[in-house]
C-alpha atoms as a PDB file:
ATOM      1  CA  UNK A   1      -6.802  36.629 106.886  1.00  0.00           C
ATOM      2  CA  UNK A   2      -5.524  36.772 110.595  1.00  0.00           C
ATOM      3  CA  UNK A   3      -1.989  36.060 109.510  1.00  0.00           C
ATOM      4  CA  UNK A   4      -1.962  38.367 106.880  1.00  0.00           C
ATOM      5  CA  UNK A   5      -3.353  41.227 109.419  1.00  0.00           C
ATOM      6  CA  UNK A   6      -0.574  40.753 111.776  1.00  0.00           C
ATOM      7  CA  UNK A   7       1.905  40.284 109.115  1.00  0.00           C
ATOM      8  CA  UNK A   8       0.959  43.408 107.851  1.00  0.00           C
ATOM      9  CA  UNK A   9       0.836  45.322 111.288  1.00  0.00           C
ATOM     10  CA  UNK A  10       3.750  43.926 112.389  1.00  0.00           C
ATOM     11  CA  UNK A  11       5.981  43.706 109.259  1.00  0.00           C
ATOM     12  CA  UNK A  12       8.282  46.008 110.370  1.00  0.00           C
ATOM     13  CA  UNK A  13       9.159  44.445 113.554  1.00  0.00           C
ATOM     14  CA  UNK A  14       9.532  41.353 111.504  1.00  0.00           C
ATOM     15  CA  UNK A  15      11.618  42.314 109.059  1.00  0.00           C
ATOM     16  CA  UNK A  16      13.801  44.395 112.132  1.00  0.00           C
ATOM     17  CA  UNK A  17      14.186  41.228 113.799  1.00  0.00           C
ATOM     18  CA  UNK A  18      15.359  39.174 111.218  1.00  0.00           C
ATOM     19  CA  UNK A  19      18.005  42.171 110.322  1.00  0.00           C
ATOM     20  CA  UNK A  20      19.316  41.238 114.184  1.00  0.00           C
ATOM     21  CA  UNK A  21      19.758  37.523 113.574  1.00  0.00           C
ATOM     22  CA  UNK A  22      21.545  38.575 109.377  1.00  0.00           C
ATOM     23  CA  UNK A  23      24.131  40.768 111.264  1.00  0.00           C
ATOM     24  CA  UNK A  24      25.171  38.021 113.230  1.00  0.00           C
ATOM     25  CA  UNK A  25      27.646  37.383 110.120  1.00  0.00           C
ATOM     26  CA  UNK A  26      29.373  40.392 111.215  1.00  0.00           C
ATOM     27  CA  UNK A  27      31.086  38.942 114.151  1.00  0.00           C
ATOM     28  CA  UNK A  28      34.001  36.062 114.166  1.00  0.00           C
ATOM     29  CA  UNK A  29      33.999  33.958 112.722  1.00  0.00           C
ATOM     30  CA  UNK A  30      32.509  34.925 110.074  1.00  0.00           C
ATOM     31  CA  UNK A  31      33.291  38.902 109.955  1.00  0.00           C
ATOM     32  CA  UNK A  32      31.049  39.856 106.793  1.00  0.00           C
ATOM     33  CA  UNK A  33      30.960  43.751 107.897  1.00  0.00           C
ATOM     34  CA  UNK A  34      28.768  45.070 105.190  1.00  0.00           C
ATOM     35  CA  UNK A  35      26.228  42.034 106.283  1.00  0.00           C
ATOM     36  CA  UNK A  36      26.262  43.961 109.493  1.00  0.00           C
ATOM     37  CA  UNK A  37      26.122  46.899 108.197  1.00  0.00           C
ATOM     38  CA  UNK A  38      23.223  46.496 106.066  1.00  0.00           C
ATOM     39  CA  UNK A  39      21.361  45.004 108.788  1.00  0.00           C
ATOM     40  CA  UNK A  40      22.255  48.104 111.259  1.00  0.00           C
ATOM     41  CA  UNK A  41      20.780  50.365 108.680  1.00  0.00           C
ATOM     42  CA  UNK A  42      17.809  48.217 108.132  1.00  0.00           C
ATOM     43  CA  UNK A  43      17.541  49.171 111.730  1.00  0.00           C
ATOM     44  CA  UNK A  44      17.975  52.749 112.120  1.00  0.00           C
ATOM     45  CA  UNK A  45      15.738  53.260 108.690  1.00  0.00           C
ATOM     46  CA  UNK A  46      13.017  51.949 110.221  1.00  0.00           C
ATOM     47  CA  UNK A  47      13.534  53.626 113.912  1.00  0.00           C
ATOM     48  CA  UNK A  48      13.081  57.029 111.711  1.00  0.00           C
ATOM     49  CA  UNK A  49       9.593  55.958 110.852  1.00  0.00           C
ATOM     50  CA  UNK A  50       7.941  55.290 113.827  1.00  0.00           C
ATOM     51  CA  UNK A  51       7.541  57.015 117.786  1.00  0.00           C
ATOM     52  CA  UNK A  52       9.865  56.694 120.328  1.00  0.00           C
ATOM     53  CA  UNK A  53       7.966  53.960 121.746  1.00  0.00           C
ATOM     54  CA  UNK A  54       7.839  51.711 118.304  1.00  0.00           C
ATOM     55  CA  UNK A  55      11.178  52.809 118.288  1.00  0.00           C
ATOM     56  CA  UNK A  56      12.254  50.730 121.608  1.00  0.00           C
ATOM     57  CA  UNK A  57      10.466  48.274 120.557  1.00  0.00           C
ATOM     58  CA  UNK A  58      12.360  47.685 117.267  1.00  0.00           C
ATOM     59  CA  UNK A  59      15.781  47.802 119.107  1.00  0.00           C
ATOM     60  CA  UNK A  60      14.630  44.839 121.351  1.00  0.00           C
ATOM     61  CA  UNK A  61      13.709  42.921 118.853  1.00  0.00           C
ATOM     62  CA  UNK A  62      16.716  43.422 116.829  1.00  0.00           C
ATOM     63  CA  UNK A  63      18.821  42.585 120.278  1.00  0.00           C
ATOM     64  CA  UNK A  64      16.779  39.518 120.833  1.00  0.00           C
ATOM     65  CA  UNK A  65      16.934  38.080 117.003  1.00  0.00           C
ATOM     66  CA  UNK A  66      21.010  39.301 116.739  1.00  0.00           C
ATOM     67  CA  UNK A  67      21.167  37.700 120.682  1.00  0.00           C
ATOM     68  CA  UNK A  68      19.194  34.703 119.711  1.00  0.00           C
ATOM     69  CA  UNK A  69      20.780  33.250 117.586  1.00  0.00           C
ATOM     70  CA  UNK A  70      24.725  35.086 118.813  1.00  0.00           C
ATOM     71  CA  UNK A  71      24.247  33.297 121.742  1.00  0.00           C
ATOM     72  CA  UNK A  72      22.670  30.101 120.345  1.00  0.00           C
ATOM     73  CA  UNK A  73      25.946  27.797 120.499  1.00  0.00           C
ATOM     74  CA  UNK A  74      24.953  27.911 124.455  1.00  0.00           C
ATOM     75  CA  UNK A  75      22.701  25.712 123.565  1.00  0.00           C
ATOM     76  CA  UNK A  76      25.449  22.886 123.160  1.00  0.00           C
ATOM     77  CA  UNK A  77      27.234  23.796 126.123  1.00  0.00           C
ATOM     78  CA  UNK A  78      24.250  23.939 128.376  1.00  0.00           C
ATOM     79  CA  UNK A  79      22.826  20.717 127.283  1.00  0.00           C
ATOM     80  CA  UNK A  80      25.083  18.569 125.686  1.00  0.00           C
ATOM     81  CA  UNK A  81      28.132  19.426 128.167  1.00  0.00           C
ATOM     82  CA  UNK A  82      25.938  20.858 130.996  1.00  0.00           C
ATOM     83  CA  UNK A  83      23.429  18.132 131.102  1.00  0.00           C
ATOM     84  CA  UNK A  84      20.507  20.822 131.411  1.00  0.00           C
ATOM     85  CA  UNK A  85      17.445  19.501 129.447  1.00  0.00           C
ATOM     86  CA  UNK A  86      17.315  21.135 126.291  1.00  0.00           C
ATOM     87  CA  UNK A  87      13.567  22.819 126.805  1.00  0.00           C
ATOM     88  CA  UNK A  88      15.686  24.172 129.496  1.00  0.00           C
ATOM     89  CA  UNK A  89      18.400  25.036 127.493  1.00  0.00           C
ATOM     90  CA  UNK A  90      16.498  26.765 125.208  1.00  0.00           C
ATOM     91  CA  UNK A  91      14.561  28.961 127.955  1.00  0.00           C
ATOM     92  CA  UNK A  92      17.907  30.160 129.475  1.00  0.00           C
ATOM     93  CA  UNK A  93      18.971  31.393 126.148  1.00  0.00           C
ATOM     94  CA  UNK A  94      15.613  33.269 125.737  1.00  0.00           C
ATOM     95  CA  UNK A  95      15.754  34.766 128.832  1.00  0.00           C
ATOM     96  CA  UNK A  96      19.375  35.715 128.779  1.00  0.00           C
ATOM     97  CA  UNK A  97      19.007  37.210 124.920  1.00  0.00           C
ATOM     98  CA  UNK A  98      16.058  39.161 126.182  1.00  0.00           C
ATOM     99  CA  UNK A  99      17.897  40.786 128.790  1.00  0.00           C
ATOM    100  CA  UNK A 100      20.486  41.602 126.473  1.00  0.00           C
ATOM    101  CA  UNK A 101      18.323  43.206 124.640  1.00  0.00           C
ATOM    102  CA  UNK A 102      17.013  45.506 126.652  1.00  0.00           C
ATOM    103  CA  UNK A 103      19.876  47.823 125.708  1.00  0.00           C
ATOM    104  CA  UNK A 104      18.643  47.655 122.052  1.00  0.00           C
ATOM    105  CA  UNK A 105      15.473  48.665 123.089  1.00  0.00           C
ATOM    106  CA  UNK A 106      17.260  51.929 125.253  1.00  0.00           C
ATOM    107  CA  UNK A 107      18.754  52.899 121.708  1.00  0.00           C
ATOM    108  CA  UNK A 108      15.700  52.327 119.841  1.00  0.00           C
ATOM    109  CA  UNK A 109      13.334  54.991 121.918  1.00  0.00           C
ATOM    110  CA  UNK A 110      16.551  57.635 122.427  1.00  0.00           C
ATOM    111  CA  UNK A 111      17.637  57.638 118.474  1.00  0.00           C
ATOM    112  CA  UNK A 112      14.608  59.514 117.937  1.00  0.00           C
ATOM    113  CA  UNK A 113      14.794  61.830 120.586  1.00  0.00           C
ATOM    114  CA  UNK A 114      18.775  62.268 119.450  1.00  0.00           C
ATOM    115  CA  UNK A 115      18.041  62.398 116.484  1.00  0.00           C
ATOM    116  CA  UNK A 116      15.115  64.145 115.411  1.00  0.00           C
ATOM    117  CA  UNK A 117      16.061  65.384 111.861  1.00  0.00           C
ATOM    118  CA  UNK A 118      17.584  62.939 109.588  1.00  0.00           C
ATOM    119  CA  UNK A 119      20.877  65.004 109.033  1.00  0.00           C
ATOM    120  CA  UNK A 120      22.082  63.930 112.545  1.00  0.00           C
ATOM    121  CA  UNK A 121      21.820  59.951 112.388  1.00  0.00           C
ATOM    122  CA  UNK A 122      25.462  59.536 111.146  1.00  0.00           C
ATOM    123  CA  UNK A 123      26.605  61.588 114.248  1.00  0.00           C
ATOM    124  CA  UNK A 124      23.558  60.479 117.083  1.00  0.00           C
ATOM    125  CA  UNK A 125      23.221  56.889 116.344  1.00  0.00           C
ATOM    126  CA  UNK A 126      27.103  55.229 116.406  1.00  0.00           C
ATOM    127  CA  UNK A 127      27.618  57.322 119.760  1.00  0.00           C
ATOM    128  CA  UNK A 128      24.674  56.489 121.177  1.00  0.00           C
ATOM    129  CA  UNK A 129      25.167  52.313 120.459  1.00  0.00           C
ATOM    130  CA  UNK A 130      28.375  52.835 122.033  1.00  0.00           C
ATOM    131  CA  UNK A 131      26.927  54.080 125.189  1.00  0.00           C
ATOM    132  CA  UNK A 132      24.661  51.590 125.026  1.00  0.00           C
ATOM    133  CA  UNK A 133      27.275  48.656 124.763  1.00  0.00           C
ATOM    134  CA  UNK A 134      29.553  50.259 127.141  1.00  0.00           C
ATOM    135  CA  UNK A 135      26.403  50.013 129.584  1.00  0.00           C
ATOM    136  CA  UNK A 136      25.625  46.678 128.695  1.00  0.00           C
ATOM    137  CA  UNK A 137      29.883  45.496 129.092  1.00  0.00           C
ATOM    138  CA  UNK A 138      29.502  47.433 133.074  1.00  0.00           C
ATOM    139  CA  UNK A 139      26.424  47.427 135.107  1.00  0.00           C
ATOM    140  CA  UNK A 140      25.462  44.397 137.217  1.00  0.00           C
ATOM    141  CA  UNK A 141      28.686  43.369 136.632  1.00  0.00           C
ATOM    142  CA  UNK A 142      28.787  43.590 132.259  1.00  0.00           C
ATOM    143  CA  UNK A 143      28.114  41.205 129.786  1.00  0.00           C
ATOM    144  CA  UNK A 144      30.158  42.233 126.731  1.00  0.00           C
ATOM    145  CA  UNK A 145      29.353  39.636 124.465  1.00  0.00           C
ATOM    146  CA  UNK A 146      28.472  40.389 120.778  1.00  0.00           C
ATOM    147  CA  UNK A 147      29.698  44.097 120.743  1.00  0.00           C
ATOM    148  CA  UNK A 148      29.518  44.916 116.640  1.00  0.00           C
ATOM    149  CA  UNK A 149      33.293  45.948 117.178  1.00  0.00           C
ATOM    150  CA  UNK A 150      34.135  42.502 117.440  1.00  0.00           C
ATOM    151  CA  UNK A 151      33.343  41.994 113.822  1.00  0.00           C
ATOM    152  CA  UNK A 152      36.530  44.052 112.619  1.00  0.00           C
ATOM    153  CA  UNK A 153      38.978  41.367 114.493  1.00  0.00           C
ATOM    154  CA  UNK A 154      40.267  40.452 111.154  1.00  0.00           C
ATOM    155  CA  UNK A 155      40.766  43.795 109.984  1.00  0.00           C
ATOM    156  CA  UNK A 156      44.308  44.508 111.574  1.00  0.00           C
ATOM    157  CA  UNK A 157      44.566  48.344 110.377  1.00  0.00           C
ATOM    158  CA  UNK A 158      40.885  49.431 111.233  1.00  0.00           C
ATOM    159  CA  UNK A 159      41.653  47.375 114.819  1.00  0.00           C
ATOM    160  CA  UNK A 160      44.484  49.583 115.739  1.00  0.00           C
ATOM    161  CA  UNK A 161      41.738  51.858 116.788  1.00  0.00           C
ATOM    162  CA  UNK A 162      41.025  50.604 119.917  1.00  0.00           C
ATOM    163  CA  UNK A 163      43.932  51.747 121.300  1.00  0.00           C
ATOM    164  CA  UNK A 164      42.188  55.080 121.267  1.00  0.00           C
ATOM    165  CA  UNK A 165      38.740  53.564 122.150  1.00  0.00           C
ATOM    166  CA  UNK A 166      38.796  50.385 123.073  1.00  0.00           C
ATOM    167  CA  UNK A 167      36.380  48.119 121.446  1.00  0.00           C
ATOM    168  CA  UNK A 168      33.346  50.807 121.810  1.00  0.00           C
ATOM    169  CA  UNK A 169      35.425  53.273 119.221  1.00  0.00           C
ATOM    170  CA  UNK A 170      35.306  49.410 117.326  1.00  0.00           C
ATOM    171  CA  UNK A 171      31.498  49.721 117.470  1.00  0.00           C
ATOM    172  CA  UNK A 172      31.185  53.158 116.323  1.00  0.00           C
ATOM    173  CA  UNK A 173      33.242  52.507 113.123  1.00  0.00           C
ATOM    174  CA  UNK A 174      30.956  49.455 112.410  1.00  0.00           C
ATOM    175  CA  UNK A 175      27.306  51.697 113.039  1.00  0.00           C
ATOM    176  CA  UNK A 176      28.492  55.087 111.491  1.00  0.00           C
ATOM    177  CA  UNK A 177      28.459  53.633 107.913  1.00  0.00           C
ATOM    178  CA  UNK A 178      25.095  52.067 108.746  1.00  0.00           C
ATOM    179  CA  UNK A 179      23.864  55.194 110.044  1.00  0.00           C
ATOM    180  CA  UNK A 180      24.685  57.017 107.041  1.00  0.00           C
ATOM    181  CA  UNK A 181      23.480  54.321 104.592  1.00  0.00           C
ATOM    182  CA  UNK A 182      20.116  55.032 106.274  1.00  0.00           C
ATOM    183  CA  UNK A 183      20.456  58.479 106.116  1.00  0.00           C
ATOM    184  CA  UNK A 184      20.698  57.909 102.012  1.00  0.00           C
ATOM    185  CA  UNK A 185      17.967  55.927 102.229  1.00  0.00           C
ATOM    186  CA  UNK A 186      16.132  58.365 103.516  1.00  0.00           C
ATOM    187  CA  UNK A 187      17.074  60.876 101.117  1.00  0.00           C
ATOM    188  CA  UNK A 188      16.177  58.180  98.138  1.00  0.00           C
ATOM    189  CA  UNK A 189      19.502  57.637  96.937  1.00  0.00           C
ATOM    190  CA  UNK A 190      19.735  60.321  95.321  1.00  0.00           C
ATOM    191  CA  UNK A 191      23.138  60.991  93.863  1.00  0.00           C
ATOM    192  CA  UNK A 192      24.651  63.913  95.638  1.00  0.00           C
ATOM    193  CA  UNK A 193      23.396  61.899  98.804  1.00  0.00           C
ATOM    194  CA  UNK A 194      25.275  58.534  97.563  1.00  0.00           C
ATOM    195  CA  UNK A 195      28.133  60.450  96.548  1.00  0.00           C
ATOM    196  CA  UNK A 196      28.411  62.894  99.570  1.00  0.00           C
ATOM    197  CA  UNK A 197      27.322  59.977 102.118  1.00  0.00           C
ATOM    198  CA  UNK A 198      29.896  57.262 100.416  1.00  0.00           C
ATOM    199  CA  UNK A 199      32.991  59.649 100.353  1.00  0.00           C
ATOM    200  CA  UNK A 200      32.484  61.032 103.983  1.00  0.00           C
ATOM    201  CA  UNK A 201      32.006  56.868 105.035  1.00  0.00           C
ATOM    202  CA  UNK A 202      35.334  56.238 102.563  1.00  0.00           C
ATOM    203  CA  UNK A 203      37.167  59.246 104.066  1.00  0.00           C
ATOM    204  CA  UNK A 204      36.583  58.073 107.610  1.00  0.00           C
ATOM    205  CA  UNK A 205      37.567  54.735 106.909  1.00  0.00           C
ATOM    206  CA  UNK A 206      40.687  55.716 105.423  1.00  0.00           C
ATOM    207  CA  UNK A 207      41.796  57.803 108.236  1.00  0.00           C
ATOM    208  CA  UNK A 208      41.206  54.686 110.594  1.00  0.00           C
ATOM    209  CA  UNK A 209      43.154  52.587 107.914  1.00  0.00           C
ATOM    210  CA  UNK A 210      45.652  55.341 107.892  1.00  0.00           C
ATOM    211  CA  UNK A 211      46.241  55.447 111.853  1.00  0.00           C
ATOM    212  CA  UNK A 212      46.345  51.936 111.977  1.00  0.00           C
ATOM    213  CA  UNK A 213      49.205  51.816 109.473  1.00  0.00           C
ATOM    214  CA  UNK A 214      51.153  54.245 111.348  1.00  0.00           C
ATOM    215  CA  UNK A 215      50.421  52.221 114.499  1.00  0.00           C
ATOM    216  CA  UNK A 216      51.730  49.400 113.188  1.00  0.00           C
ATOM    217  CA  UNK A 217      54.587  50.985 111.736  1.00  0.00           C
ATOM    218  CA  UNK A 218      55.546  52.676 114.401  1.00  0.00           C
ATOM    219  CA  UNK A 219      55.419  49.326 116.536  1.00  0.00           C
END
């Protein structure tokens, strides 16, 4: 009965965390975008349903599940190459995917405050994760490892974007769709929602595809 009381209380948080450690796919090698997608959206969905406070809590624990296990091949370097005991190892990776994670946990409590009607996820949330990762690449000296951006290396034509945003304007690109797959969500898929949401995501992604084509071109 205890489990099932905390499971039910904390469900949410559960099921955000695990949605950190899914979108891991996203990023190289890997590069499944819609896997990161989907678990970006799982995200934001569930930032809409709770305070600003529940709200920083879900971003850390997405940062420390998509940190967790981003950053677990450290764990080979640090013992097996490092020598460092592994119950070591394992702390060090803890601590340093908490940290990270802190600057899930600054998106989580703002979304809501930038955000407070549904209609302005698509525009409040990408921005607002790419402030948040630029902070994360720059104070005490940056640590820009796992930026979503990464995750559209393979994609040559979107990637020409950076050029106009470096890999932040990457980022954005990868947590608009999310944002406005939430937003449908939200609305209950209803169709003018799927339709009107899908072709503004499809138009946007074209234009990126388009530029990048021309860059290369041009090139």
């Amino acid at each position: 009965p205890a489990l099932a009381v905390f499971l039910q209380a904390w469900r949410l948080e559960l099921t955000v965390f695990l949605a950190g450690m899914v979108s891991v796919r996203g990023l190289p090698p890997y590069h499944e975008q819609i896997v990161m997608i989907l678990g970006l959206a799982v995200l934001i969905r569930s930032i809409t349903l709770v305070t600003w406070k529940r709200g920083a809590r879900l971003g850390f624990l997405f940062g420390l599940g998509h940190h967790l296990l981003g950053f677990s091949w450290l764990l080979t370097s640090l013992n097996q190459h490092g020598g460092i005991w592994i119950g070591f190892a394992v702390l060090i990776l803890a601590l340093l995917a908490a940290t990270m994670a802190v600057y899930g946990a600054v998106f989580g409590g703002l979304l809501r405050h930038l955000a407070p009607r549904p209609g302005l996820l698509p525009l409040a949330a990408p921005s607002l994760w790419g402030v948040s990762e630029w902070l994360r690449s720059t104070l005490f000296s940056g640590f820009p490892w796992n930026l979503v951006g990464y995750g559209w290396s393979d994609q040559i034509h979107i990637l020409q974007m950076a050029d106009l945003g470096g890999v932040f304007l990457l980022s954005w690109f990868m947590v608009f769709p999310a944002a406005m797959l939430a937003l449908i969500w939200i609305r209950g898929f209803h169709r003018g929602a799927v339709l009107g949401g899908g072709g503004l995501v499809l138009g946007v992604v074209l234009v990126a595809v388009g530029y990048g084509a021309w860059r290369i071109d041009v090139l």
